[in-house]
Protein backbone atom coordinates (compact mmCIF):
# COMPACT_ATOMS: atom_id res chain seq x y z
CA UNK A 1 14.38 146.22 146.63
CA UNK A 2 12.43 146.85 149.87
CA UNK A 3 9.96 149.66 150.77
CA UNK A 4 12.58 152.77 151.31
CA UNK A 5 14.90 151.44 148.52
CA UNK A 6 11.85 151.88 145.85
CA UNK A 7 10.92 154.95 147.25
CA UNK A 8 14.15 156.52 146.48
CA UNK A 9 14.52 155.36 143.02
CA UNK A 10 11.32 156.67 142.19
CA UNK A 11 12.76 160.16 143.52
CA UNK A 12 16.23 159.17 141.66
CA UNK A 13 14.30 159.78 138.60
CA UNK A 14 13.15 163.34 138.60
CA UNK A 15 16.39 164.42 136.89
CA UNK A 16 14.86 163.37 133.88
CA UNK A 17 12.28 165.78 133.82
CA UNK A 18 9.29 165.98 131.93
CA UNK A 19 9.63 164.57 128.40
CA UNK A 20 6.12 163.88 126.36
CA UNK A 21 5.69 160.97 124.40
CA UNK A 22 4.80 157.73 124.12
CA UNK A 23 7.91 155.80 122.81
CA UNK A 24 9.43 155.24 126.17
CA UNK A 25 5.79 154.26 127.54
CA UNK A 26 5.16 152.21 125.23
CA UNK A 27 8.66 150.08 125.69
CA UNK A 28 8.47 149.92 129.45
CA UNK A 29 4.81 148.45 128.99
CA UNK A 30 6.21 146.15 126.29
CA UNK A 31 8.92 144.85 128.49
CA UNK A 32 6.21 143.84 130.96
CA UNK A 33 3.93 142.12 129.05
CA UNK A 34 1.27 145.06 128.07
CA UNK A 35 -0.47 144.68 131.47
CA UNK A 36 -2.29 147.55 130.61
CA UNK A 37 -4.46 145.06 128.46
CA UNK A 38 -5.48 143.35 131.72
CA UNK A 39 -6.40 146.04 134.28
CA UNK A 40 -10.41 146.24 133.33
CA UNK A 41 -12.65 149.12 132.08
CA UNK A 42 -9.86 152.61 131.36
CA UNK A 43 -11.77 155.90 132.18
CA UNK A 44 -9.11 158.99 131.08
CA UNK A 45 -9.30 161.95 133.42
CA UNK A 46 -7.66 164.97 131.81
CA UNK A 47 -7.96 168.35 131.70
CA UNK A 48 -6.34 171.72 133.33
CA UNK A 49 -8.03 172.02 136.50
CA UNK A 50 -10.41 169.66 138.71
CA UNK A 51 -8.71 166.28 137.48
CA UNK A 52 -8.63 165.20 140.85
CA UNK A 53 -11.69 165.87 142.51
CA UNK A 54 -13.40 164.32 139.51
CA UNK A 55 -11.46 160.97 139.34
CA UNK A 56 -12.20 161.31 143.15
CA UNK A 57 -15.73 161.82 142.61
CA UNK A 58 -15.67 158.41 139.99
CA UNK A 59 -13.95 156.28 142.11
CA UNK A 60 -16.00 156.58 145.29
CA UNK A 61 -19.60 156.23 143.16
CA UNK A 62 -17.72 153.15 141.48
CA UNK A 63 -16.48 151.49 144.92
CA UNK A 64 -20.33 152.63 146.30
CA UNK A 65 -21.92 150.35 143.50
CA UNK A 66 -19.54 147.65 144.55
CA UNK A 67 -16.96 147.67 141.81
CA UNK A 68 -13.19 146.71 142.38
CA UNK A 69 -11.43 150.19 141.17
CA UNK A 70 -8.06 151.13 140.71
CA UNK A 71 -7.58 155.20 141.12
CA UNK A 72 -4.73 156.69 139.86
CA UNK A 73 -3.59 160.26 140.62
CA UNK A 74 -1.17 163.21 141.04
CA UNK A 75 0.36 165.10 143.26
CA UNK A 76 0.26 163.62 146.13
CA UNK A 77 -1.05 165.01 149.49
CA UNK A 78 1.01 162.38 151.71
CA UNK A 79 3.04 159.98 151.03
CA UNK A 80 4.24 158.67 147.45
CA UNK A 81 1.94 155.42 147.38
CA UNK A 82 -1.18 157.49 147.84
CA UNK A 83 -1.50 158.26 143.91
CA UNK A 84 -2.31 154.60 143.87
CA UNK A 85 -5.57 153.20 145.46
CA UNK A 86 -7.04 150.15 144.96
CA UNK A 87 -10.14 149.84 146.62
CA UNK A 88 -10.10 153.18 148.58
CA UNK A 89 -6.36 152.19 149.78
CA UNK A 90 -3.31 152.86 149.22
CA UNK A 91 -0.90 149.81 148.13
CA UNK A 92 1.05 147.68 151.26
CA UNK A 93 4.73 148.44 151.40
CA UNK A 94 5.35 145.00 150.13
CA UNK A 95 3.64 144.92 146.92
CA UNK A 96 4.38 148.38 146.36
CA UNK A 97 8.66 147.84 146.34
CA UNK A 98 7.74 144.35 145.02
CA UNK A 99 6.15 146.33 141.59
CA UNK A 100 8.69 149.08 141.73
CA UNK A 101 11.54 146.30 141.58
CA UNK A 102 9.79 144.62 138.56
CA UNK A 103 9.55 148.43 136.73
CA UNK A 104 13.25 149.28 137.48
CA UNK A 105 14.36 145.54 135.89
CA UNK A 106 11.95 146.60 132.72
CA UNK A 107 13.41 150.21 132.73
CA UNK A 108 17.02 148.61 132.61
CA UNK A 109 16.06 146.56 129.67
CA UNK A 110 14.36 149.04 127.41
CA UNK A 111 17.77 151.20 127.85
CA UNK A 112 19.75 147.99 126.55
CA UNK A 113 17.34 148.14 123.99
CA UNK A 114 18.12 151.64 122.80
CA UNK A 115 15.28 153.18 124.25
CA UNK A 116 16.18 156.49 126.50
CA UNK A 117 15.43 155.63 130.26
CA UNK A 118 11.15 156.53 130.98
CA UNK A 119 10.68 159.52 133.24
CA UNK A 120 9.42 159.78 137.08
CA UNK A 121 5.95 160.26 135.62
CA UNK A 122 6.09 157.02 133.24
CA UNK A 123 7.64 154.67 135.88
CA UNK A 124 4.76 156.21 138.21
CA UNK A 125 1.99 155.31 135.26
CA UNK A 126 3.74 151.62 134.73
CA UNK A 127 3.38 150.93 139.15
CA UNK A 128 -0.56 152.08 138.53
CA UNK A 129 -1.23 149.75 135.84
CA UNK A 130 1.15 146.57 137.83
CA UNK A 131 -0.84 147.11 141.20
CA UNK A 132 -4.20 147.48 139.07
CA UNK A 133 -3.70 143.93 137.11
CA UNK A 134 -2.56 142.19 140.11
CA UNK A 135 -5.37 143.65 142.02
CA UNK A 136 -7.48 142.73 139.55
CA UNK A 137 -9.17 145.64 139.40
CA UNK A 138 -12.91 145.78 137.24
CA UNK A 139 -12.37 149.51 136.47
CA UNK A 140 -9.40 151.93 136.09
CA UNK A 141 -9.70 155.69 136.68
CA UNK A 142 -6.03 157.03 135.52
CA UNK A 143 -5.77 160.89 136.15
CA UNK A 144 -2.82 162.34 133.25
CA UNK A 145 -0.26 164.96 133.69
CA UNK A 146 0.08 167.13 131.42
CA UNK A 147 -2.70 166.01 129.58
CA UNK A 148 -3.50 164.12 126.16
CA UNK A 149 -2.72 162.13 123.04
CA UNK A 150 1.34 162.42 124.34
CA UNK A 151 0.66 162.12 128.18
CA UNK A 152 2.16 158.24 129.64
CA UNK A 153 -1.15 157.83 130.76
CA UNK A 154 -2.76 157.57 127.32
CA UNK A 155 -0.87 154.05 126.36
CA UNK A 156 -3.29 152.37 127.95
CA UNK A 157 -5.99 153.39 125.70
CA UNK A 158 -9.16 153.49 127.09
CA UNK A 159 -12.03 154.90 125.57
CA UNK A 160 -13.76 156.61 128.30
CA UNK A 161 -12.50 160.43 128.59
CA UNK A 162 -13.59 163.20 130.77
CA UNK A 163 -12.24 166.74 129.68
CA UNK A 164 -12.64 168.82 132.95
CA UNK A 165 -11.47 172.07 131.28
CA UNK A 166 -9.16 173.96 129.38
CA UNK A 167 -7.16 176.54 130.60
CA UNK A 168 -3.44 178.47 130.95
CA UNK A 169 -1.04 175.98 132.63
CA UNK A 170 2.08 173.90 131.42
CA UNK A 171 1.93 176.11 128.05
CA UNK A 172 5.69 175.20 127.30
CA UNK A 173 4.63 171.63 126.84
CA UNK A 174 0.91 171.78 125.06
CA UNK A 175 1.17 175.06 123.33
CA UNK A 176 0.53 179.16 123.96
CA UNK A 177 -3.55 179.32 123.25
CA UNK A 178 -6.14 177.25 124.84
CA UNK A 179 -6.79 176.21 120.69
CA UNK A 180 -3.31 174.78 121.03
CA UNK A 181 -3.56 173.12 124.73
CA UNK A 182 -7.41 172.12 123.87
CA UNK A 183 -5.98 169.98 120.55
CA UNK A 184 -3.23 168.38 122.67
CA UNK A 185 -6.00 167.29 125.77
CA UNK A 186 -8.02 165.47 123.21
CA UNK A 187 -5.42 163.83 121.87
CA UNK A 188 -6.02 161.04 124.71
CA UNK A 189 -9.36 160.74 122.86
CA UNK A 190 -9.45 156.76 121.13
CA UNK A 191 -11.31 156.42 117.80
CA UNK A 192 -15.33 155.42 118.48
CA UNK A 193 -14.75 156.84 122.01
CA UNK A 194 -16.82 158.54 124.62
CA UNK A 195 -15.45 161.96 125.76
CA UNK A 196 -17.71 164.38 128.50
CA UNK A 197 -16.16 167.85 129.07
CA UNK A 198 -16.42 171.03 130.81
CA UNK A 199 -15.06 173.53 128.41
CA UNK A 200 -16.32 176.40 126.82
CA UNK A 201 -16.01 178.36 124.12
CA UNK A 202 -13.27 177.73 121.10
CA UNK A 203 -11.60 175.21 123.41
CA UNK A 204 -15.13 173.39 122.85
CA UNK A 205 -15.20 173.51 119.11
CA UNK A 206 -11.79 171.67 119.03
CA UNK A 207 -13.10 169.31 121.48
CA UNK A 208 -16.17 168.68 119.15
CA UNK A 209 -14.17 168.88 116.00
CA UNK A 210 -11.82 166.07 116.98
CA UNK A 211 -14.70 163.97 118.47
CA UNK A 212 -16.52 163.95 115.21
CA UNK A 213 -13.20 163.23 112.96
CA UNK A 214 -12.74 160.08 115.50
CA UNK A 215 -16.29 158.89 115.19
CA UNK A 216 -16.74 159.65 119.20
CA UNK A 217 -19.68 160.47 121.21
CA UNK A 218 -18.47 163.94 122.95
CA UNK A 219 -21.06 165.43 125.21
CA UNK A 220 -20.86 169.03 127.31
CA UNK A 221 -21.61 170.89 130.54
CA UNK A 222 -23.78 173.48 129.40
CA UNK A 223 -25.25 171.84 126.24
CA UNK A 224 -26.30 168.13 126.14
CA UNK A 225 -25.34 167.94 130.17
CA UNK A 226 -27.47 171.03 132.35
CA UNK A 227 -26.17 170.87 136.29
CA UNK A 228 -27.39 173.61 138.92
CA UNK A 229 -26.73 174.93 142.27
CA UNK A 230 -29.63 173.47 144.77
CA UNK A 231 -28.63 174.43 148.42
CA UNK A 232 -25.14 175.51 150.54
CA UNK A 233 -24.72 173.85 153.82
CA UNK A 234 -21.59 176.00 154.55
CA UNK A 235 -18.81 173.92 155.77
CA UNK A 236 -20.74 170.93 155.05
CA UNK A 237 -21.26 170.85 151.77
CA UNK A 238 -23.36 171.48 149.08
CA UNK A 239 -26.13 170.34 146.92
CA UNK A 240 -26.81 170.61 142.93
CA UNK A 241 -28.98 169.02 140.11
CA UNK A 242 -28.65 167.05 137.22
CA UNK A 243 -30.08 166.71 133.85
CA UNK A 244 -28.51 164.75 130.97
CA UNK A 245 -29.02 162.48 128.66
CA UNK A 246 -28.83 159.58 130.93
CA UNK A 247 -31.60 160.97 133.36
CA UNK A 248 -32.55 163.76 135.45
CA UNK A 249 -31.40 163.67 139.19
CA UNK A 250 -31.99 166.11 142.07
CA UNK A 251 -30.51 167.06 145.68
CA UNK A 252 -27.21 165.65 145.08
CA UNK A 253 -25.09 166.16 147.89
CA UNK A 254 -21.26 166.58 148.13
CA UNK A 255 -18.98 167.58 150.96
CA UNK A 256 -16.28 169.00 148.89
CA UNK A 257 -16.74 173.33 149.17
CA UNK A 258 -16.78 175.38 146.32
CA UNK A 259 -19.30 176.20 143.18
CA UNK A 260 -16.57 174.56 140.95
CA UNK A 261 -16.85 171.19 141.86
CA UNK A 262 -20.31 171.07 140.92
CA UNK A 263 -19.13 171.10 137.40
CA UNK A 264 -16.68 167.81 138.88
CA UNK A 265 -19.47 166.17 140.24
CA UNK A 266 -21.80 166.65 137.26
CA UNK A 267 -18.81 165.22 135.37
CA UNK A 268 -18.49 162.17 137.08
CA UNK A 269 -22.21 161.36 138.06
CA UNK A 270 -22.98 161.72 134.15
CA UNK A 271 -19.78 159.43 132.96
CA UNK A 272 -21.54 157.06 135.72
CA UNK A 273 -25.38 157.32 134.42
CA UNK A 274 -23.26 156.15 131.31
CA UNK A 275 -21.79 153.15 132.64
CA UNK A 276 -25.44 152.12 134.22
CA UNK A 277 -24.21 152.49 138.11
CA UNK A 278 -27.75 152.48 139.88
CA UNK A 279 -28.81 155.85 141.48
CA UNK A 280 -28.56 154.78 144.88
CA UNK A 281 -24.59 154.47 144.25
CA UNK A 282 -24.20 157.56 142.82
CA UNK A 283 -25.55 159.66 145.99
CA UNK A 284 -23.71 157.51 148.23
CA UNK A 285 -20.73 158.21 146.58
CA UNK A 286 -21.16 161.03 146.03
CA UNK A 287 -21.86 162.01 149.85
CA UNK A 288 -18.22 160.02 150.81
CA UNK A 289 -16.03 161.57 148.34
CA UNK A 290 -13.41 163.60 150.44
CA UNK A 291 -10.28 165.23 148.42
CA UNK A 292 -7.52 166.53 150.80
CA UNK A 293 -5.91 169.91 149.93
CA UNK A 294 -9.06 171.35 147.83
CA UNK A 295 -11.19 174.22 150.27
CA UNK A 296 -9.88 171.91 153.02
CA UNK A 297 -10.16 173.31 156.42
CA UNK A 298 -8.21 172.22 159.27
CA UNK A 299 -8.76 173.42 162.83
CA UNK A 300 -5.30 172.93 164.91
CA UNK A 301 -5.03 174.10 168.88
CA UNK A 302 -4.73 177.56 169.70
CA UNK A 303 -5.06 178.61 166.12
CA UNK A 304 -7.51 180.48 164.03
CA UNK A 305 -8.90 178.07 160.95
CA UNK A 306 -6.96 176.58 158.33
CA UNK A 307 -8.08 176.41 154.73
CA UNK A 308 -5.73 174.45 152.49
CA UNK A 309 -6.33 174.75 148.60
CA UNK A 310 -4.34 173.74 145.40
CA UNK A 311 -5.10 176.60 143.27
CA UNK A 312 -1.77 176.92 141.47
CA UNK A 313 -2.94 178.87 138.03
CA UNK A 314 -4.91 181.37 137.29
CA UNK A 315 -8.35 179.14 136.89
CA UNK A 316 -7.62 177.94 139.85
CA UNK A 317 -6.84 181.22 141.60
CA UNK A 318 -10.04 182.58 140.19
CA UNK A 319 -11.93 179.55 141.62
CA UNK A 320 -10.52 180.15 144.87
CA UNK A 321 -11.28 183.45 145.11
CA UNK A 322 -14.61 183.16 144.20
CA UNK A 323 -15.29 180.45 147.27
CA UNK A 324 -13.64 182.50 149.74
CA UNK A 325 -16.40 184.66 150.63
CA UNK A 326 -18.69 181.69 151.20
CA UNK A 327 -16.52 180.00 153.84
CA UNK A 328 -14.64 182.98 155.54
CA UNK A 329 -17.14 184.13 157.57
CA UNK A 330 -16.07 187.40 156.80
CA UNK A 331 -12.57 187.05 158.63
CA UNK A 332 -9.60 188.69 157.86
CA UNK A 333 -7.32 186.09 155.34
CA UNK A 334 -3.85 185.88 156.04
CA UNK A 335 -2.20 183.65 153.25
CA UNK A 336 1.49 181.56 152.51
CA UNK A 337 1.94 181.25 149.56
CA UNK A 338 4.45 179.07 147.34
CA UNK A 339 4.30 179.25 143.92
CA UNK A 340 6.15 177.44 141.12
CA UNK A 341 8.35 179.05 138.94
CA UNK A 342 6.84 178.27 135.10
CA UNK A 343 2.82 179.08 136.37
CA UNK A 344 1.55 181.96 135.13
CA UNK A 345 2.11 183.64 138.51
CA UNK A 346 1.14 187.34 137.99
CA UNK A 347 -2.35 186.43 136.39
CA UNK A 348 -2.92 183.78 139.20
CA UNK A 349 -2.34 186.08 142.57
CA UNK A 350 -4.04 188.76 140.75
CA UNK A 351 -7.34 187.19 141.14
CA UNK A 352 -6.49 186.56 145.15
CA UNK A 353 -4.74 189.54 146.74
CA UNK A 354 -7.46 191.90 146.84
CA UNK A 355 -9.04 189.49 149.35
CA UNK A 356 -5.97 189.19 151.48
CA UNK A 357 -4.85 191.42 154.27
CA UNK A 358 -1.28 190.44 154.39
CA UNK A 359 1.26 187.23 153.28
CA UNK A 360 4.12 184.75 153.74
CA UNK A 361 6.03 183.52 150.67
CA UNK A 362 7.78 180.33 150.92
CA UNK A 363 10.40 178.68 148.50
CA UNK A 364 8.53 176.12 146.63
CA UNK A 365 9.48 172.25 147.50
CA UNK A 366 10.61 171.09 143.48
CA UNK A 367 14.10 173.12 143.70
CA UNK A 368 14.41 172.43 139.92
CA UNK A 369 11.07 174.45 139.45
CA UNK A 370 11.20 177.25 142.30
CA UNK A 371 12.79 180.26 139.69
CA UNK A 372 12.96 183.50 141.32
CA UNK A 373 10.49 182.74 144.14
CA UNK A 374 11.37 185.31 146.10
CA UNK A 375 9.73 187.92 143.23
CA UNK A 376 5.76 186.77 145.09
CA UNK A 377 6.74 189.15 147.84
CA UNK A 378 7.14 192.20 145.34
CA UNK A 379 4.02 191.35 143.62
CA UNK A 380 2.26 191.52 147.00
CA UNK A 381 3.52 194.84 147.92
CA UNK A 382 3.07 196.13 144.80
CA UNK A 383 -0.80 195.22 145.40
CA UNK A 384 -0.24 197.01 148.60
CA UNK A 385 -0.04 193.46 151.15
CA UNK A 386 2.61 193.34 153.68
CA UNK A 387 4.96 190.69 152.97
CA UNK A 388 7.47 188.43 154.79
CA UNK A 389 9.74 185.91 152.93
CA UNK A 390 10.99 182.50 154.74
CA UNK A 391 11.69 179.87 152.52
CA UNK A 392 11.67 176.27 154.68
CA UNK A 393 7.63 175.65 155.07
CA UNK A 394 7.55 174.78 158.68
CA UNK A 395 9.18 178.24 160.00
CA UNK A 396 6.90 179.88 157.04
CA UNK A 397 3.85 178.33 158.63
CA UNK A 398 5.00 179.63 162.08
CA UNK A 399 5.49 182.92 160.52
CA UNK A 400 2.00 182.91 158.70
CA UNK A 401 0.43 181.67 162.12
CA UNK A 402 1.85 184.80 164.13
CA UNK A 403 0.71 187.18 161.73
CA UNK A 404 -3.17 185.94 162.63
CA UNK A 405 -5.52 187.26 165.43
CA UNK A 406 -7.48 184.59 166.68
CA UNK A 407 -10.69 185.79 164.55
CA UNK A 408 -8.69 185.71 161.27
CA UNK A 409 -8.05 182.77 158.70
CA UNK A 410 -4.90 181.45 157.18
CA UNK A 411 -5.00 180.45 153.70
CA UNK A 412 -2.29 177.88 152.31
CA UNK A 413 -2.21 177.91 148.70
CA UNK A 414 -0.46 177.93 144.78
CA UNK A 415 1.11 174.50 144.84
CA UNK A 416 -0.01 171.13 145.76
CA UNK A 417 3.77 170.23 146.53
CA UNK A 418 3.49 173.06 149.36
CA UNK A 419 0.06 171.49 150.62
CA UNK A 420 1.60 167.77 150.72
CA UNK A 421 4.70 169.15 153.08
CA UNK A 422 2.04 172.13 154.95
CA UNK A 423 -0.72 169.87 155.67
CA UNK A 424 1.75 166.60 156.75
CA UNK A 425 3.81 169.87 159.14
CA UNK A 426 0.12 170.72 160.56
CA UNK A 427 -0.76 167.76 161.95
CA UNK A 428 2.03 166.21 163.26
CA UNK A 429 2.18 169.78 165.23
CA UNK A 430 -1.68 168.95 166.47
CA UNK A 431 -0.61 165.33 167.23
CA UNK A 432 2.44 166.49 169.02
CA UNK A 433 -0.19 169.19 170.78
CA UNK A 434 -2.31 166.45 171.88
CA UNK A 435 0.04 164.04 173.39
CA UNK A 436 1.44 166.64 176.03
């Protein structure tokens, strides 16, 4: 199987959906070996928002203090083998096809075995943990999906969890309250583990409940962990403090924008204090962590500035458009949007269009998942926005371009799937720009 050929069988698979459990896991891992047992320390990263930045956040402080780290995450922003970095990189073509062609043999004989054929998701968990053994790789950080004791991720049992947060999202799958989707989350949580979280509220008392019934350390933003704003340096970055358990630490800087990945940060630097990385690693990696697609601005010829965000639920909405106002400069927001069908789409865009002046709606990229997509543009007329519909994402971004003066801002936003495709159409336009 070479490089293209792997590519599209791991694509071949989405028509198997999204199907939690663990049998299926746990047979494709049998069939090769349980390298899951091999690929070094297992930090969980779950939770409904911030899963990324945080892992992101982990993995750069880990690589600073000179660690060999596997990162594993999802969606991606680029290209396919970029939800798998070993050192800071993504995977050659060659051993990438080479562990997609030993999956795909395993895959064929757990459904001789009996066992029904493992999901895009699963076969995507399995390549993580094959590139992370044969890397040999001293720590994992494994980002879930959904989230919890039934998400792939959690067959490889480590006992390191962060909990970013609980919120609405995927409720069809972990349940209708955030009681329900809280218990599921901390499912991932391993008997005598350690578990740091973000949550709030009932959520928390779950959290805590099910910590204490496992015997696990659980420790939270806002009670055993204290974190604080310190200083904005606008499109720079930002700074915040810390003060937990593990020690006290000030000025922290990050480039990534937005008051809610202070709570990220303060998630990661404290699951770090834990696992004694020195101080000096912690700022540095903290200062080199860059996460494409979150507050992301891009500034493309003859265009007013870019900001790319995956907001794609209403926590993240509300997030959103709560950093706006720092980084808009007061400008007038023009926004294309793409949302997917099963998000809780009215609560979401009601927390963003009374800071927009007018919008683009484009078809989402998952067909399977798009539903009535069309529907965004009533709901932003209905909020009084003018609204144009074009579903391919290049024409859309054309569309969403013309509709801004030069002293206003477009917004991309409400799917990571339409940042990977928007922000891969954006600059190949600039490079295309800058070659004539």
């Amino acid at each position: 199987m070479d490089y293209r050929q792997s590519l599209h069988y791991i694509m071949g698979l989405e028509k198997f959906g999204i199907r939690p459990g663990l049998q299926r896991m746990d047979a494709l891992l049998t069939a090769l070996g349980h390298p899951q047992r091999r690929m070094g320390h297992i930090i969980h990263i779950v939770g409904t928002n911030g899963k990324g930045s945080t892992a992101s956040f982990l993995n750069q402080i880990l690589l600073a203090a000179g660690k060999r780290v596997g990162l594993f995450t999802s969606p991606h922003i680029g290209e396919l083998p970029d939800r798998f970095h070993i050192q800071g990189q993504p995977p050659s073509q060659q051993d990438f096809a080479a562990a997609v062609d030993r999956i795909a043999q395993a895959c064929e004989q757990v459904v001789r075995a009996g066992v029904e054929q493992p999901t895009e998701f699963e076969v995507q968990t399995a390549l993580a943990v094959l590139l992370f053994v044969q890397a040999g790789t001293e720590f994992a950080v494994l980002e879930a999906g959904l989230g919890g004791g039934l998400d792939s991720t959690h067959a490889a049992h480590g006992m390191d969890v962060i909990l970013t947060n609980v919120g609405y999202d995927h409720m069809q799958y972990l349940g209708n309250t955030l009681e329900e989707i809280a218990s599921s989350k901390v499912g991932i949580l391993s008997k005598g583990g350690f578990l740091l979280t973000g949550a709030t509220g009932k959520p928390l008392q779950i959290i805590q409940n099910e910590a204490r019934a496992k015997q696990a350390s659980c420790l939270a933003l806002g009670q055993e962990i204290d974190y604080g704003f310190s200083a904005d340096f606008g499109r720079e970055g930002q700074s915040f403090w810390l003060q937990s358990p593990f020690g006290t630490l000030m000025d922290l800087r990050i480039r990534l924008l937005g008051r809610h990945q202070l709570a990220n940060a303060a998630l990661a630097v404290t699951m770090a204090q834990k696992l004694g990385v020195p101080e000096i690693a912690i700022r540095q990696g903290l200062e080199e962590t860059v996460w494409p697609g979150r507050l992301e601005f891009l500034q493309i010829p003859n265009a007013p500035p870019i900001l790319l965000d995956g907001a794609h639920n209403p926590e993240g909405m509300a997030a959103l458009a709560a950093a706006l106002p720092l980084y808009s400069d007061g400008r007038r927001i023009v926004a294309l949007i793409s949302m997917l069908g099963d998000k809780a789409v009215e609560q979401a865009l009601g927390y963003l269009f009374p800071l927009l002046s007018a919008v683009v709606i484009c078809k989402p990229p998952l067909e399977a998942r798009a539903g009535d997509w069309q529907h965004l543009a009533q709901l932003a007329q209905a909020a009084g926005l003018p609204a144009l519909v074009e579903a391919d994402i290049g024409p859309a971004l054309e569309l969403a371009l013309d509709q801004c003066a030069p002293t206003d801002m477009l917004l991309v936003c409400g799917s990571l799937y339409l940042l990977a495709e928007a922000r891969g159409y954006l600059l190949q336009r600039t490079a295309i720009g800058e070659a004539k």
